[in-house]
Protein backbone atom coordinates (compact mmCIF):
# COMPACT_ATOMS: atom_id res chain seq x y z
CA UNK A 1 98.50 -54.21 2.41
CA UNK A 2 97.02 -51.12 0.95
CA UNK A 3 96.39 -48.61 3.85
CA UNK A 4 95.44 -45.82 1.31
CA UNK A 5 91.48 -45.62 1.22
CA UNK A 6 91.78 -45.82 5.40
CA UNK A 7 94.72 -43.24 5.53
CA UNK A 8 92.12 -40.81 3.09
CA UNK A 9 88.97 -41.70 5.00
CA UNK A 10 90.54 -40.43 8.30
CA UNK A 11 91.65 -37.55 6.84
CA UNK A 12 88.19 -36.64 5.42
CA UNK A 13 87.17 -37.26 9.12
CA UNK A 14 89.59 -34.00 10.07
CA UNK A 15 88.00 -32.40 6.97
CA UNK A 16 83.99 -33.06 8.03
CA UNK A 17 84.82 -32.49 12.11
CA UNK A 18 86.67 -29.06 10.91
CA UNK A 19 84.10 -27.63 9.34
CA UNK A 20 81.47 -28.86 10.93
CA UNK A 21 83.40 -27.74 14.50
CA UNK A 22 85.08 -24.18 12.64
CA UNK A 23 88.19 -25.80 13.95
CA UNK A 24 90.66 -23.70 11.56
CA UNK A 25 93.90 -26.09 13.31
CA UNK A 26 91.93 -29.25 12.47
CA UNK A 27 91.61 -27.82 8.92
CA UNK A 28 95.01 -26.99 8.49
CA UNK A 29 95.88 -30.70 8.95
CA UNK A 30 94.53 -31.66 5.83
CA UNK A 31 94.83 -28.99 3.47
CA UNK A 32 98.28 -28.19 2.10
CA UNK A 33 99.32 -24.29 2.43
CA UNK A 34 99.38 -24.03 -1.55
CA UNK A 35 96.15 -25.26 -1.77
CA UNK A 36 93.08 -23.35 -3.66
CA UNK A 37 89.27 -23.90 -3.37
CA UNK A 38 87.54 -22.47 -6.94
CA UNK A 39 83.55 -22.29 -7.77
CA UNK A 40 81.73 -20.78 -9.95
CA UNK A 41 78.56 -21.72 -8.50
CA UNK A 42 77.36 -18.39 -8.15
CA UNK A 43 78.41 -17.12 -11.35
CA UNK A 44 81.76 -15.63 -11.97
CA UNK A 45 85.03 -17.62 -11.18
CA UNK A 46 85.73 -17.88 -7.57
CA UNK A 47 89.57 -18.20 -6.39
CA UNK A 48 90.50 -18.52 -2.97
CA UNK A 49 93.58 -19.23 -1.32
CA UNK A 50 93.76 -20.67 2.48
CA UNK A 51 93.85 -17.78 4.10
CA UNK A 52 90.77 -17.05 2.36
CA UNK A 53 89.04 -19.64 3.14
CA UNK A 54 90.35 -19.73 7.04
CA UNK A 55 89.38 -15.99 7.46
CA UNK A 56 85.83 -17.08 6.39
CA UNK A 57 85.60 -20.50 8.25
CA UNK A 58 86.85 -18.04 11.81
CA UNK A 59 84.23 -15.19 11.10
CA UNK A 60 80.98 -17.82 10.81
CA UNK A 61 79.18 -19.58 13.02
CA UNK A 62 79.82 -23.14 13.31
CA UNK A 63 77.51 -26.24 12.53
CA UNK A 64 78.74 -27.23 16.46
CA UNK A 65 77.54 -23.88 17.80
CA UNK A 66 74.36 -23.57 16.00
CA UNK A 67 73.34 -27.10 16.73
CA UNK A 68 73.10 -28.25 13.28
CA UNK A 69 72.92 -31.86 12.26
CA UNK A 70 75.60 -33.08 10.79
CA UNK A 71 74.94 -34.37 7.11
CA UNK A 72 78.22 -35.70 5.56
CA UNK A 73 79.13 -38.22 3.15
CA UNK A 74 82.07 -39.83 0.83
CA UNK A 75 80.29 -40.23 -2.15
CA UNK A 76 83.40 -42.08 -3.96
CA UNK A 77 87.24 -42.41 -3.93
CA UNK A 78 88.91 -42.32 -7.01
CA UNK A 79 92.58 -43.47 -6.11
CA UNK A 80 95.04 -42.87 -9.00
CA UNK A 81 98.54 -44.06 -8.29
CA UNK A 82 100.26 -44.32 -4.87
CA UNK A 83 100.14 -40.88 -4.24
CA UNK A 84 96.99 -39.33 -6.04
CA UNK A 85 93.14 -39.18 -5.33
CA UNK A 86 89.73 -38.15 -6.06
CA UNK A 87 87.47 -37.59 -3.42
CA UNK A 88 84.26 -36.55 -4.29
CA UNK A 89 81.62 -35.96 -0.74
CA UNK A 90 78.92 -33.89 -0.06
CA UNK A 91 78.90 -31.69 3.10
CA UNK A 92 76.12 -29.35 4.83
CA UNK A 93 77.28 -25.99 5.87
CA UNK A 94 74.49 -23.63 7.09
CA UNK A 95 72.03 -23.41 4.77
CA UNK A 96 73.87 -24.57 1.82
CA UNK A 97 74.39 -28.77 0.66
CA UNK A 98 78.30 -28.73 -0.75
CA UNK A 99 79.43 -31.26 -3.31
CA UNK A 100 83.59 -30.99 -3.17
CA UNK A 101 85.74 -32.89 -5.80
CA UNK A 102 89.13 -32.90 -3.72
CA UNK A 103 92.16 -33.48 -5.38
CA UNK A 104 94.70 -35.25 -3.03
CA UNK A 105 98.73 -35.78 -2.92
CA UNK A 106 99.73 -37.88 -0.77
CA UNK A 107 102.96 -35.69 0.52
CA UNK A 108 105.66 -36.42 3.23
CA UNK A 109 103.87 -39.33 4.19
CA UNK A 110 100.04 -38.13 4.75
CA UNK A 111 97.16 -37.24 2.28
CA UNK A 112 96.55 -33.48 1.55
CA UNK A 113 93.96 -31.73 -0.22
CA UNK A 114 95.83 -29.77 -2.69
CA UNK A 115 93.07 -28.36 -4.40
CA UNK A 116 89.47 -28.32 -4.38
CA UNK A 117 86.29 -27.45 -7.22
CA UNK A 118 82.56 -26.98 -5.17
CA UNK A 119 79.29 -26.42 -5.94
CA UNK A 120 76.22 -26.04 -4.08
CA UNK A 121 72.46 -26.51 -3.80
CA UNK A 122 70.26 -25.18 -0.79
CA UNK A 123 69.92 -27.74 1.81
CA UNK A 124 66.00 -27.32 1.43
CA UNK A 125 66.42 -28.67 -2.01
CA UNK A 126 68.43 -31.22 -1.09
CA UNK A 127 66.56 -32.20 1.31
CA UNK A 128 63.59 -32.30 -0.93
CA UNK A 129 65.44 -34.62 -3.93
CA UNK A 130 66.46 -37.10 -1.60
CA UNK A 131 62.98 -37.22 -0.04
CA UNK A 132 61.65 -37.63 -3.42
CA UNK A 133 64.68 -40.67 -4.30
């Protein structure tokens, strides 16, 4: 039996709970070390590595402490082989509505994000196309 789409699902669970929680150690359970997060939603190329994106995740307030709600979703899984995926999910962070494409490996026995592309809309308009779906 297949245990791939429940093996990826939990590990988009670490993904949503570390951001949501800034939990940098939950984070680093699904991302490999070599892995970069690129954008160019706000105009030039964006490139960052880990540590990056760690540094930032540490320095803001998280969803948890401000009280947010939680709006998260796995909008598809694109499984390519035994060992490759697709995720595509949209995530709230602060006043911004992510949509991640996440490339996984499935490496050493457990599915990694080994790279990820983003874009994002404000949360307001978000908001306001769904209401209007």
């Amino acid at each position: 039996m297949d245990r791939s789409y429940d093996e990826i699902t939990q590990a988009m669970a670490a993904y949503f709970d570390g951001f949501y929680d800034g939990d940098i150690d939950t984070l680093k359970r699904v991302f490999h070390p070599s892995c970069h997060l690129f954008s160019a939603a706000d105009g030039p190329l964006l490139d960052d590595d880990m540590e990056t994106v760690y540094a930032r995740v540490a320095t803001r307030p998280s969803g948890a402490s401000e009280n947010y709600r939680r709006q998260e979703r796995i909008l598809s899984i694109d499984k390519s082989g035994p060992e490759s995926a697709l995720v595509k999910v949209n995530i709230a962070i602060g006043p911004k509505m992510f949509t991640d494409y996440l490339n996984f490996l499935k490496i050493d026995g457990r599915w990694q994000i080994i790279s990820k592309v983003y874009t994002y809309v404000l949360l307001a308009e978000a908001e306001a196309a769904q209401a209007a779906e």
